[in-house]
N, C-alpha and C. Protein backbone atom coordinates (compact mmCIF):
# COMPACT_ATOMS: atom_id res chain seq x y z
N UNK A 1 31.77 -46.43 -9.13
CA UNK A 1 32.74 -45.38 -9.14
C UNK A 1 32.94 -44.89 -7.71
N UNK A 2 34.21 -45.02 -7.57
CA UNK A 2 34.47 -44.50 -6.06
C UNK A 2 34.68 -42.73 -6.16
N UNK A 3 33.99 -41.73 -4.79
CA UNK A 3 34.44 -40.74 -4.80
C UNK A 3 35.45 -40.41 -4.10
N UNK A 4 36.32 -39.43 -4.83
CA UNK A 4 37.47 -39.01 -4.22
C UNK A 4 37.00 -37.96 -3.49
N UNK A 5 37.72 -37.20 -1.97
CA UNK A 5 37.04 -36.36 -1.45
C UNK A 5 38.24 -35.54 -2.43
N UNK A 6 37.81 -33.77 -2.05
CA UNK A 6 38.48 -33.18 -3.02
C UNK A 6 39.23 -32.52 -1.56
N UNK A 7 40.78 -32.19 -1.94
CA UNK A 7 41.93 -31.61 -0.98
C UNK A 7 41.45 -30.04 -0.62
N UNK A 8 41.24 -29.50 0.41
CA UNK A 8 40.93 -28.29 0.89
C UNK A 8 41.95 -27.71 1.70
N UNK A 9 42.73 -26.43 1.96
CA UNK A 9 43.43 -26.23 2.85
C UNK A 9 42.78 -26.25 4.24
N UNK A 10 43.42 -26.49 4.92
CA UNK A 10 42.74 -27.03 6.80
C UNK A 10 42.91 -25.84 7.27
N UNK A 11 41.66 -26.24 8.09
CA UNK A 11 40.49 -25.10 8.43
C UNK A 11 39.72 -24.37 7.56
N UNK A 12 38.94 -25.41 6.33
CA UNK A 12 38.14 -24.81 5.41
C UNK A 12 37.00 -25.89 5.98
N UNK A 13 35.69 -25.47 5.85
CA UNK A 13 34.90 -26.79 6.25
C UNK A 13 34.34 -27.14 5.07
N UNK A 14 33.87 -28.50 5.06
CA UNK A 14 33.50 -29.33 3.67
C UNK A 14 32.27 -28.41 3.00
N UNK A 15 32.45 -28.17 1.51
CA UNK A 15 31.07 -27.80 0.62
C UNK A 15 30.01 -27.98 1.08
N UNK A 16 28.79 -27.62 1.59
CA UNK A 16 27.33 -28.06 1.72
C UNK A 16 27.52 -27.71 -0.02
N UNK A 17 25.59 -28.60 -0.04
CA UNK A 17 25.16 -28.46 -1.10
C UNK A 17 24.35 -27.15 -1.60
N UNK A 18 23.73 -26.45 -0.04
CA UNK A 18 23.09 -25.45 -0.53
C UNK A 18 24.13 -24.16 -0.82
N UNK A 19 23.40 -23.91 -1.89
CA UNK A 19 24.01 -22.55 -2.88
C UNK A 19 24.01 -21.46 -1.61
N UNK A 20 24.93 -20.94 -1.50
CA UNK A 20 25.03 -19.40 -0.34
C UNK A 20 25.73 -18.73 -1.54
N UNK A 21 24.61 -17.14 -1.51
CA UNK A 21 25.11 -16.06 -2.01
C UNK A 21 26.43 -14.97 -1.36
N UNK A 22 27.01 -14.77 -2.18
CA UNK A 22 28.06 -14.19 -1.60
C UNK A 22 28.00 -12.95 -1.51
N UNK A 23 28.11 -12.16 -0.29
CA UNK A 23 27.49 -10.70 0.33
C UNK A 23 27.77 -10.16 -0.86
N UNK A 24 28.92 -9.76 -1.46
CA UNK A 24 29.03 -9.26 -3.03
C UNK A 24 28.39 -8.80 -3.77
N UNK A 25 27.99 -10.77 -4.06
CA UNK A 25 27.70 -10.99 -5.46
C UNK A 25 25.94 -10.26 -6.01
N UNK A 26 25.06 -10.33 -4.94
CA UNK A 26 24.06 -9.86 -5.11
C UNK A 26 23.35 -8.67 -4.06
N UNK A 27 23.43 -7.92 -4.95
CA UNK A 27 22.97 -6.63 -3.70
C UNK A 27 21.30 -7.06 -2.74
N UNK A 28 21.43 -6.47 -1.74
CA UNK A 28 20.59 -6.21 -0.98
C UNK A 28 19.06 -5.95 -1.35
N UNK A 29 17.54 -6.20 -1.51
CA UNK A 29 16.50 -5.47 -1.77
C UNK A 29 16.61 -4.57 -1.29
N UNK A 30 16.41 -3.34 -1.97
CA UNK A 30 16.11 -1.93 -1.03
C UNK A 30 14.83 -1.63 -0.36
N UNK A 31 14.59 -1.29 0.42
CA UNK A 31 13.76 -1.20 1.52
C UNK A 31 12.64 -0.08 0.65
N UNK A 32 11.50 -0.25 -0.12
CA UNK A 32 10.66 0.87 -0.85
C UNK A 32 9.65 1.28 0.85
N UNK A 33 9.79 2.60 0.29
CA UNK A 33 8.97 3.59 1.32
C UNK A 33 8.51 4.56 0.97
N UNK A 34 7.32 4.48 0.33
CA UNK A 34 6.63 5.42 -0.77
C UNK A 34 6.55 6.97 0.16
N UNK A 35 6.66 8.05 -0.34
CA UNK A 35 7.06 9.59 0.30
C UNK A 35 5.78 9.87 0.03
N UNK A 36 5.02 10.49 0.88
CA UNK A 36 3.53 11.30 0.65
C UNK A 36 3.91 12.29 0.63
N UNK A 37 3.61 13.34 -0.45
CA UNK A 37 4.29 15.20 -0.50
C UNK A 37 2.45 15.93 0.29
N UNK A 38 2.89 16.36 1.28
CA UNK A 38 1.83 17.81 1.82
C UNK A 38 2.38 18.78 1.97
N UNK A 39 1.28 19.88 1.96
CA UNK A 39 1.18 21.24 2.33
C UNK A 39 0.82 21.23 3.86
N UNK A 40 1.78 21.09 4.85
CA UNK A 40 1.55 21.72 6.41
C UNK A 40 1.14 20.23 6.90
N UNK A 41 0.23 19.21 6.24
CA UNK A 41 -0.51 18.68 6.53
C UNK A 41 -0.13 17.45 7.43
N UNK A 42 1.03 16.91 7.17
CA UNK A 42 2.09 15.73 6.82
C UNK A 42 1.40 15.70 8.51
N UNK A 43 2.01 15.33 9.74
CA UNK A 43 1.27 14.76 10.88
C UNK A 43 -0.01 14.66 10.98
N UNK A 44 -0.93 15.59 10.92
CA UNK A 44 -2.32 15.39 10.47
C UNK A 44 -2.78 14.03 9.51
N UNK A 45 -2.21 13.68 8.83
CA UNK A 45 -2.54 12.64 7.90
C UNK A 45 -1.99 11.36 8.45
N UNK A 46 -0.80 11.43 8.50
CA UNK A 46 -0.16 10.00 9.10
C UNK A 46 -1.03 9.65 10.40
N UNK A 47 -1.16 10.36 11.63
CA UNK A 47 -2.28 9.87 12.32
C UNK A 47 -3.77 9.32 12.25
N UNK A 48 -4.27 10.38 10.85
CA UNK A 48 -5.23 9.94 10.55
C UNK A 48 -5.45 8.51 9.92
N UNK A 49 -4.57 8.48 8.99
CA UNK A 49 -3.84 6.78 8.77
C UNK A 49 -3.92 5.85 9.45
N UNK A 50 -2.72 5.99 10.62
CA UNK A 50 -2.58 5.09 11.30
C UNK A 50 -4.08 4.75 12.25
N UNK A 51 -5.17 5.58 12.49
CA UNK A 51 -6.41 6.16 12.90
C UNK A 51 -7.07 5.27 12.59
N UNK A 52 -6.94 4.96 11.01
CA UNK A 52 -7.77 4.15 10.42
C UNK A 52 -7.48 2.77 10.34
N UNK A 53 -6.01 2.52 10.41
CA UNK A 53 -5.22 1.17 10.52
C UNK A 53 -5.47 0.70 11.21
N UNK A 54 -6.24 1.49 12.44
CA UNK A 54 -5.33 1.05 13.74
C UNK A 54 -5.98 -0.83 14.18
N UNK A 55 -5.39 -1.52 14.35
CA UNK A 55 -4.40 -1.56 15.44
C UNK A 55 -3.07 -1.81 15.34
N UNK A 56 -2.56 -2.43 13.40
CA UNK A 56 -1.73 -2.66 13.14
C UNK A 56 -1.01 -1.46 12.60
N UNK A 57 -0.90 -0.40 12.98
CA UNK A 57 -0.33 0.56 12.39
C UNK A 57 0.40 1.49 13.69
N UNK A 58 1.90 2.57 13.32
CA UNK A 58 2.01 3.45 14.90
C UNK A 58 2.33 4.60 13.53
N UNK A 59 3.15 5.54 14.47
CA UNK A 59 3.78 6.56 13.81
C UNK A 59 5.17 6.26 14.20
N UNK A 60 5.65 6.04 13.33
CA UNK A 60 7.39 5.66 13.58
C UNK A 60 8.61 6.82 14.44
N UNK A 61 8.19 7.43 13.70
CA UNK A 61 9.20 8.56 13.60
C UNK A 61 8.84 10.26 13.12
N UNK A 62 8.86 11.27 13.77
CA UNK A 62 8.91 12.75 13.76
C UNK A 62 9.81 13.63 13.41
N UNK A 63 10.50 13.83 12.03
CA UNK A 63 11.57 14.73 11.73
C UNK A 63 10.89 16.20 11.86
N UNK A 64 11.89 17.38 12.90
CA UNK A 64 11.36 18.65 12.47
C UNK A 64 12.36 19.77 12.16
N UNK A 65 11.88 20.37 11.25
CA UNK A 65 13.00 21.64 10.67
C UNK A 65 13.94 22.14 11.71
N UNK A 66 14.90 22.52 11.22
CA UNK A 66 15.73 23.33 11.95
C UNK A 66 15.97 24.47 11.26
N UNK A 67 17.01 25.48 12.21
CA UNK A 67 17.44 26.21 12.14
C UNK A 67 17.40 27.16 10.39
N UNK A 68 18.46 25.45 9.76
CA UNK A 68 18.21 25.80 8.20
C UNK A 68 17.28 25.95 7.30
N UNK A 69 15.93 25.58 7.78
CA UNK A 69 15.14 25.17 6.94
C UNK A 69 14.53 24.18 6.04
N UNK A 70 14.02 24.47 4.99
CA UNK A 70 13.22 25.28 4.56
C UNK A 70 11.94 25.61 5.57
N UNK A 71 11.18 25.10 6.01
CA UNK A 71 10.33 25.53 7.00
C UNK A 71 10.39 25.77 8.20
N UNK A 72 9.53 26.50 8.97
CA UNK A 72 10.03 27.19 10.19
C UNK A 72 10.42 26.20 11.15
N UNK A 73 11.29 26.73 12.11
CA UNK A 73 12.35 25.96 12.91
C UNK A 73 11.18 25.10 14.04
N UNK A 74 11.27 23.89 14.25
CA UNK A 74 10.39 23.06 14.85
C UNK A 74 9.18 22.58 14.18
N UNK A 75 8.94 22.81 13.21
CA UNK A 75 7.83 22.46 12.61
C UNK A 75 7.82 20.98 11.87
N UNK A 76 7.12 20.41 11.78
CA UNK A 76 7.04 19.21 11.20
C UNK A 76 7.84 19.11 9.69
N UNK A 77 8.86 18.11 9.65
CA UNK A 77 9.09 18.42 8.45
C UNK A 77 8.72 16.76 7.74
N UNK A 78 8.79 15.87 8.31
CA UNK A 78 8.65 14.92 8.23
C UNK A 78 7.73 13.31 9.09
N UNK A 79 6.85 12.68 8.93
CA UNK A 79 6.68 11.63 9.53
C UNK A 79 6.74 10.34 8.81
N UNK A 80 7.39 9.65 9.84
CA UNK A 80 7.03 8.07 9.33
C UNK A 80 6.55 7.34 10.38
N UNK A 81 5.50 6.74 8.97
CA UNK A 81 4.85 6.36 9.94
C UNK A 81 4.30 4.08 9.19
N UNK A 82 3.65 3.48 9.67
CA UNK A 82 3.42 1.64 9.38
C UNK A 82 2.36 1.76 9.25
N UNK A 83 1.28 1.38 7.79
CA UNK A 83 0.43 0.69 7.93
C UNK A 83 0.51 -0.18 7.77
N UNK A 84 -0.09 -1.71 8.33
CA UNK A 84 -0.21 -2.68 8.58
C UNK A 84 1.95 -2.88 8.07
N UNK A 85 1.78 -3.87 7.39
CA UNK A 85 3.70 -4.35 6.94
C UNK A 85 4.55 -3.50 6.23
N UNK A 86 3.68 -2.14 5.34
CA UNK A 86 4.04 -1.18 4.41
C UNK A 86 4.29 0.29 5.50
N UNK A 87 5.53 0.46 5.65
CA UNK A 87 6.13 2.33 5.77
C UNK A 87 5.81 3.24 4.91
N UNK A 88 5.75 4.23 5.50
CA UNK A 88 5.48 5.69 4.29
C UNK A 88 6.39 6.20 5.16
N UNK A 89 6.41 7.53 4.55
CA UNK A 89 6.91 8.89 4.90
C UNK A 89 5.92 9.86 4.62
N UNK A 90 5.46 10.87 5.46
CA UNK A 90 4.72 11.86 4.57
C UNK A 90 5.29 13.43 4.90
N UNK A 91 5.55 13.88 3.72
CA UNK A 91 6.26 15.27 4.10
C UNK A 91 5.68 16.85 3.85
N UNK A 92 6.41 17.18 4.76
CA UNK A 92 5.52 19.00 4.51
C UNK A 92 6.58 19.67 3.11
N UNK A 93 6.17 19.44 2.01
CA UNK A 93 6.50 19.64 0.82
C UNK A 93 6.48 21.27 0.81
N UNK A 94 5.61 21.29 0.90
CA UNK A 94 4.70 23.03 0.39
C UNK A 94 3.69 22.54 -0.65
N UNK A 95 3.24 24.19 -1.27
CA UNK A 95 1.87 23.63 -1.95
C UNK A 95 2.44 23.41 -3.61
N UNK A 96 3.66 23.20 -3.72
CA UNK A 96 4.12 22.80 -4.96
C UNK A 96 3.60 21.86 -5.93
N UNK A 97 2.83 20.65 -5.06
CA UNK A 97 2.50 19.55 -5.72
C UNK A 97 1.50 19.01 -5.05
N UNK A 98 0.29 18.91 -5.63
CA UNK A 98 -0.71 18.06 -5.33
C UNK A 98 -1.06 16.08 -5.47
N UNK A 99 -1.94 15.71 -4.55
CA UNK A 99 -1.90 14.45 -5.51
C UNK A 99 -3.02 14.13 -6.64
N UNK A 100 -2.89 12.76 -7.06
CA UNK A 100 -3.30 12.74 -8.30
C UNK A 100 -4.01 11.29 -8.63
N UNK A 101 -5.05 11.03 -9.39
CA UNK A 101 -5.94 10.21 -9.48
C UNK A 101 -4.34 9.01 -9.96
N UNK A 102 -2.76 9.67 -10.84
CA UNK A 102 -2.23 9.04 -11.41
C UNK A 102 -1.63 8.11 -10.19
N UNK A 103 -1.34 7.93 -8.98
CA UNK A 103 -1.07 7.05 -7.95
C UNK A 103 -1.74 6.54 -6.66
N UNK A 104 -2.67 5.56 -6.55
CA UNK A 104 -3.61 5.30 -5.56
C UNK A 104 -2.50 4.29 -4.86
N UNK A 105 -3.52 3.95 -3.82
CA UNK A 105 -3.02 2.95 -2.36
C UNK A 105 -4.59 2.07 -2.77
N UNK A 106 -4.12 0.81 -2.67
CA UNK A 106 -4.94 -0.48 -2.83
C UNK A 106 -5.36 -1.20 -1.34
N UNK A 107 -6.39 -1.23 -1.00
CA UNK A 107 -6.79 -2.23 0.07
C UNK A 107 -7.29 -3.23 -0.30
N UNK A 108 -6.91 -4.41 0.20
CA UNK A 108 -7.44 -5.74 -0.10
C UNK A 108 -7.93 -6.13 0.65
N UNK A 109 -9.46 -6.59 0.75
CA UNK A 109 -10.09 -6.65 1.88
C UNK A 109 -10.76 -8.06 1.64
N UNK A 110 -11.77 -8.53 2.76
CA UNK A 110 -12.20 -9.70 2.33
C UNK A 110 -13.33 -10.13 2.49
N UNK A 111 -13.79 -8.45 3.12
CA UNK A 111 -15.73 -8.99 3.47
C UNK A 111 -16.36 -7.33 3.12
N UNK A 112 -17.62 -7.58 3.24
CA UNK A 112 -18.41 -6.34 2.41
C UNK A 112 -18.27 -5.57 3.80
N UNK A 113 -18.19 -6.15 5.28
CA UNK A 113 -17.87 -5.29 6.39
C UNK A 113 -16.65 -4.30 6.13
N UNK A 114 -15.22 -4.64 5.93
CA UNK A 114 -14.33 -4.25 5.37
C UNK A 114 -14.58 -3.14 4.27
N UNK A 115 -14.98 -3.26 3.41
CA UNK A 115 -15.44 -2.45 2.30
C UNK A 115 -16.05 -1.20 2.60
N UNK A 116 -17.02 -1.59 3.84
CA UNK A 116 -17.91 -0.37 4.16
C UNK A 116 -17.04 0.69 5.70
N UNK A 117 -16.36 -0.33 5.41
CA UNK A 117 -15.51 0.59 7.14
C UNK A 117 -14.31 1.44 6.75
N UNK A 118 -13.70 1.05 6.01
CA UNK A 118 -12.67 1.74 5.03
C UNK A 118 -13.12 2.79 4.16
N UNK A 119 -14.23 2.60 3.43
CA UNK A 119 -15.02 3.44 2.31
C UNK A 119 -15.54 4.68 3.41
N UNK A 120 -15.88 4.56 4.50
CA UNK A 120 -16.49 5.38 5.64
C UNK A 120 -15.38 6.53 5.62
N UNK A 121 -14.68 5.39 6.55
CA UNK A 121 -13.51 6.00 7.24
C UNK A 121 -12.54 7.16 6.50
N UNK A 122 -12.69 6.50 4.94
CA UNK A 122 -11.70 7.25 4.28
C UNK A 122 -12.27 8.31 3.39
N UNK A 123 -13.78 8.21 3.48
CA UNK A 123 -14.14 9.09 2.87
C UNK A 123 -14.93 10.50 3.38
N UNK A 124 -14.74 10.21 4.72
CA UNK A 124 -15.41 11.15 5.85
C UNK A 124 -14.95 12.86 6.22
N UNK A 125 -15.50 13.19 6.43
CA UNK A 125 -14.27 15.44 6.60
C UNK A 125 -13.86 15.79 5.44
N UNK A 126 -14.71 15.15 3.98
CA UNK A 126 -14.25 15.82 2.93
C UNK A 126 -13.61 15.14 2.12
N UNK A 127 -13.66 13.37 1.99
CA UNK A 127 -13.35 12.57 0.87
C UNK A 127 -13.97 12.99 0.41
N UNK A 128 -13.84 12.20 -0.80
CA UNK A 128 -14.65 11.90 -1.82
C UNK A 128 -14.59 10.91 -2.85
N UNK A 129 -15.79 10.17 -3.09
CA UNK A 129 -16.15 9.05 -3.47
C UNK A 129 -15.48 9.31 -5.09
N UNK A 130 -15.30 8.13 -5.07
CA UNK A 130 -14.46 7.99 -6.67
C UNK A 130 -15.65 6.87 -7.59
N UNK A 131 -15.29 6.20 -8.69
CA UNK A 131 -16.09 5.05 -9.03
C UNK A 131 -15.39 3.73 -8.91
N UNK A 132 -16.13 2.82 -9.31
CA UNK A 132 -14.97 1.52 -9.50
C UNK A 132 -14.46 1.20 -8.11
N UNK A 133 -14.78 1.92 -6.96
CA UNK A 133 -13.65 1.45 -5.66
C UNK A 133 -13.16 2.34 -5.40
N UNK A 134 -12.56 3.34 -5.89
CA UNK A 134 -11.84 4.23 -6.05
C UNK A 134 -12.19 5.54 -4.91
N UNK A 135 -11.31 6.02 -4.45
CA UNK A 135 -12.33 7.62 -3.79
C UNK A 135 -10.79 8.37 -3.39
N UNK A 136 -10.82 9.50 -2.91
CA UNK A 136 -9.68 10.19 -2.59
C UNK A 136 -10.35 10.83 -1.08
N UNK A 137 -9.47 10.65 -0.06
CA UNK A 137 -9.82 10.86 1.34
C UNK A 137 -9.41 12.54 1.34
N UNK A 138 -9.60 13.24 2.46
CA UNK A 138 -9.85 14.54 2.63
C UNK A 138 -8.39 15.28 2.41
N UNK A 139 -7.33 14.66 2.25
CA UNK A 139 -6.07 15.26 1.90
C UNK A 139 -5.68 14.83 0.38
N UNK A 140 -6.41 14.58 -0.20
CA UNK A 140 -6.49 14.32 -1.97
C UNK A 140 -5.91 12.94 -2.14
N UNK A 141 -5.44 12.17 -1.07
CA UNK A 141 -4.69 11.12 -1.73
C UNK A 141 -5.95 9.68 -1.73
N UNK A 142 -5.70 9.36 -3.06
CA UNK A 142 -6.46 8.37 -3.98
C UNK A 142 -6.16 6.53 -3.20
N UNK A 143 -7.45 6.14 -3.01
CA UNK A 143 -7.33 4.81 -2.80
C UNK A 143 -8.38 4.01 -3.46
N UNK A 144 -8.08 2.72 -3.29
CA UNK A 144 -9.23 2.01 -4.12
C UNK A 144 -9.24 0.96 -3.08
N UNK A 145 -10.29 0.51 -2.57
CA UNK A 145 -10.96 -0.53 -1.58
C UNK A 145 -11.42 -1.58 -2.35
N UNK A 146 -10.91 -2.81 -2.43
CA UNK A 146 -10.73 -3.54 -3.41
C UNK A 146 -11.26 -5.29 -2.55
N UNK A 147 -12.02 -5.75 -2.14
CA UNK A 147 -12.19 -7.25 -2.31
C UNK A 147 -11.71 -8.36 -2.96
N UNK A 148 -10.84 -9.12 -2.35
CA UNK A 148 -10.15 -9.58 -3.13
C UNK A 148 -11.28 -10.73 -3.96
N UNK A 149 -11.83 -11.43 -3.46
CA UNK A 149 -13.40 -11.45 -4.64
C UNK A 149 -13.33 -11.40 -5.67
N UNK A 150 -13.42 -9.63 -5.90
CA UNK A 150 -13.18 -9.24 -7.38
C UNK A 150 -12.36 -9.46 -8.08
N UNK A 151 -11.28 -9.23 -7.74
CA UNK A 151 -9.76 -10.01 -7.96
C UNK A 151 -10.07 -11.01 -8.39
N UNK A 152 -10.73 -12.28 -7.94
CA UNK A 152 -10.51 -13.42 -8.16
C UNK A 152 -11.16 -13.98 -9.44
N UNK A 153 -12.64 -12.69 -9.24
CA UNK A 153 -13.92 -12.73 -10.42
C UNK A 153 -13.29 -12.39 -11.64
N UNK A 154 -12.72 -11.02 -11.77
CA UNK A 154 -11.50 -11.00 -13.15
C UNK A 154 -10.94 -11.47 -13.71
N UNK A 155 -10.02 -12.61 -12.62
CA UNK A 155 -8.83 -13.29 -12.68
C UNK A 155 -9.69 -14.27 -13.93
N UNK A 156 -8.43 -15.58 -14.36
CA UNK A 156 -9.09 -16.68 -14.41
C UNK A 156 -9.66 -16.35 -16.26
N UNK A 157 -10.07 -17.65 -16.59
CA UNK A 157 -9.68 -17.69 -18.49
C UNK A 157 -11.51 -17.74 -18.62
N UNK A 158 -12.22 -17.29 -17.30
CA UNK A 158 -13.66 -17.05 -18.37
C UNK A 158 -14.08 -15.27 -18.60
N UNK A 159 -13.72 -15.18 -19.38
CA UNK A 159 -13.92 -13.84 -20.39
C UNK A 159 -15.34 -13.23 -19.86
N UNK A 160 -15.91 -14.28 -19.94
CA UNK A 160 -17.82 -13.79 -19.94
C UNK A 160 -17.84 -13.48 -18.70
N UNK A 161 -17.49 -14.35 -17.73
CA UNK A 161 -17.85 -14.09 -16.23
C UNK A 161 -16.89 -12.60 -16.05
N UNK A 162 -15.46 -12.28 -16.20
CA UNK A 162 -15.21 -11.29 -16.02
C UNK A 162 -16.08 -10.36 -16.71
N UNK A 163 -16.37 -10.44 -17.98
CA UNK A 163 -16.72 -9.17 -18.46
C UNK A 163 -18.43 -8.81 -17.71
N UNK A 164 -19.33 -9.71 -16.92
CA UNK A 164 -19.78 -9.32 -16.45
C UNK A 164 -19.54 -8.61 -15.05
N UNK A 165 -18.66 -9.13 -14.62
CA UNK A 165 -18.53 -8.45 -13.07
C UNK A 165 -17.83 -7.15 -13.60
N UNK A 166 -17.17 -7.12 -14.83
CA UNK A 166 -16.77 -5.24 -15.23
C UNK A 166 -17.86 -4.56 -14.99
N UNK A 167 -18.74 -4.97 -15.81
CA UNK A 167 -19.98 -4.27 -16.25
C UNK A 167 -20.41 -3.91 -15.09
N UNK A 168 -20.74 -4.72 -14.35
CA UNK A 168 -21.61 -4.49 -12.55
C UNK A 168 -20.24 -3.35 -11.65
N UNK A 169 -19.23 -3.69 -11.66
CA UNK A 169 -18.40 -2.60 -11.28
C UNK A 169 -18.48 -1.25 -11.59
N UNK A 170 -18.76 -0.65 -12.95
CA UNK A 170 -18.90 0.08 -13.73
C UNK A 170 -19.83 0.76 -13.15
N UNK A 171 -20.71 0.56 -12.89
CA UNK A 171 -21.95 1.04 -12.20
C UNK A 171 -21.76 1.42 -10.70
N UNK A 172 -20.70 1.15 -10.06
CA UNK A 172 -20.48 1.51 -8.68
C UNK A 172 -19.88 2.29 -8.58
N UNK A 173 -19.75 2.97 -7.22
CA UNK A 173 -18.65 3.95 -6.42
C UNK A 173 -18.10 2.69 -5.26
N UNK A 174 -18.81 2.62 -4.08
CA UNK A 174 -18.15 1.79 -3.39
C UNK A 174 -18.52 0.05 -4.10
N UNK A 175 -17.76 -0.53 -3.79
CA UNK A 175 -17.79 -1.98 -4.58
C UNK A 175 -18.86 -3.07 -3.67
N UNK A 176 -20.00 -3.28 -4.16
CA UNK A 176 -21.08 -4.03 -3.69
C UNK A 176 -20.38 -5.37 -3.38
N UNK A 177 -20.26 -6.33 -2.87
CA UNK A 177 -20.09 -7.73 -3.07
C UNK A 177 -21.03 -8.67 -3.52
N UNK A 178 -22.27 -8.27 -2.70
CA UNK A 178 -23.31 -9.26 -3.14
C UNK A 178 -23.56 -9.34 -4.78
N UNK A 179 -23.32 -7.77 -5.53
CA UNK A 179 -23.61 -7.60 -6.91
C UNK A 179 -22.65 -8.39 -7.34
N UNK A 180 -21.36 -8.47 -6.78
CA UNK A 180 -19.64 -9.13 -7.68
C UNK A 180 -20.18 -10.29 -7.71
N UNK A 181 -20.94 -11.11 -6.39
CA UNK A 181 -21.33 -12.18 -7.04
C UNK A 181 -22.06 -12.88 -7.62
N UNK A 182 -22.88 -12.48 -7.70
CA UNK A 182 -24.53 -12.44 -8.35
C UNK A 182 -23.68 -12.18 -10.03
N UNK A 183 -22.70 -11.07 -10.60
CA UNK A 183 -22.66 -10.67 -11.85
C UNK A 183 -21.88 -12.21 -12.44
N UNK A 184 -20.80 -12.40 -11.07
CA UNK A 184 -19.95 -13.93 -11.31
C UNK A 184 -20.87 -15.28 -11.42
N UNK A 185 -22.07 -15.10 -11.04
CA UNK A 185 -22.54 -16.11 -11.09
C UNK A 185 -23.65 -16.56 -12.48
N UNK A 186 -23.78 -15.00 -12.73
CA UNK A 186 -24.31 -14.89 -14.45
C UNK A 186 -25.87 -14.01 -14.63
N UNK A 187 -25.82 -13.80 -13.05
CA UNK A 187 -27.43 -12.79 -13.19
C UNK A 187 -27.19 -11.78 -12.88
């Protein structure tokens, strides 16, 4: 079978094969940038953040009240700021709203060094230790320091081996490794 080329008006260039979306047809991902709500606190924290990030982390950006308000004129009303590939915002809310065990920040880490430098760091001037991984740092907001390890010990179609590394979790605040694997391995 011979192919016919197909007639195009000139100055169209020939079909490629790869599929191109048409600006249109499919919107854009929106850019998520989770908002931290504080009382006064909002620069204080993002530094402390980035503090703990550091080296992959800055403070982006400094919004401060004006004239209109709601808070006094120059005052912090806003920062953004990078940890590691993820933006926040954290804002001087007022004391309207606290945070809540119901939304944590996940670290995925990959050595028991990690585990213990983060768990430090974030729990130091008035964290406090949570269970399971879990703890809330000195401005109430909830994280869980997580090995990916464990992740992996959960993961996966043997029931028994997870349900032991639950069990050994269960029993922690900061997440042991040597125990994750010792429980994965069946003792």
């Amino acid at each position: 079978m011979t192919r016919v080329p197909r007639s195009r008006p000139s100055g169209m260039r020939p079909s490629r094969r790869v599929h191109r979306r048409r600006r249109s047809a499919l919107p854009v991902a929106p850019k998520l940038r989770p908002m931290l709500w504080f009382d006064g606190q909002a620069e204080q924290a993002a530094r402390f953040y980035v503090s703990v990030f550091f080296p992959n982390s800055e403070i982006i950006d400094v919004a401060r009240f004006s004239d209109s308000g709601p808070g006094p004129r120059g005052s912090v009303m806003t920062v953004a700021f990078r940890l590691g590939d993820q933006e926040f915002v954290a804002l001087n809310g007022g004391p309207q709203f606290k945070f809540s065990e119901a939304i944590s920040l996940a670290i995925e880490v990959e050595t028991q060094e990690e585990v213990d430098r983060y768990w430090k760091a974030l729990t130091a001037n008035g964290g406090e230790e949570g269970v399971c991984g879990w703890l809330k740092d000195r401005f109430g907001l909830s994280w869980q320091v997580v090995p990916s390890a464990l992740l992996r010990a959960l993961a996966g179609e043997d029931e028994k081996k997870a349900g032991r590394v639950m069990a050994a979790v269960m029993e922690m605040k900061k997440i042991d490794l040597p125990k994750i694997h010792a429980a994965a391995q069946g003792g």
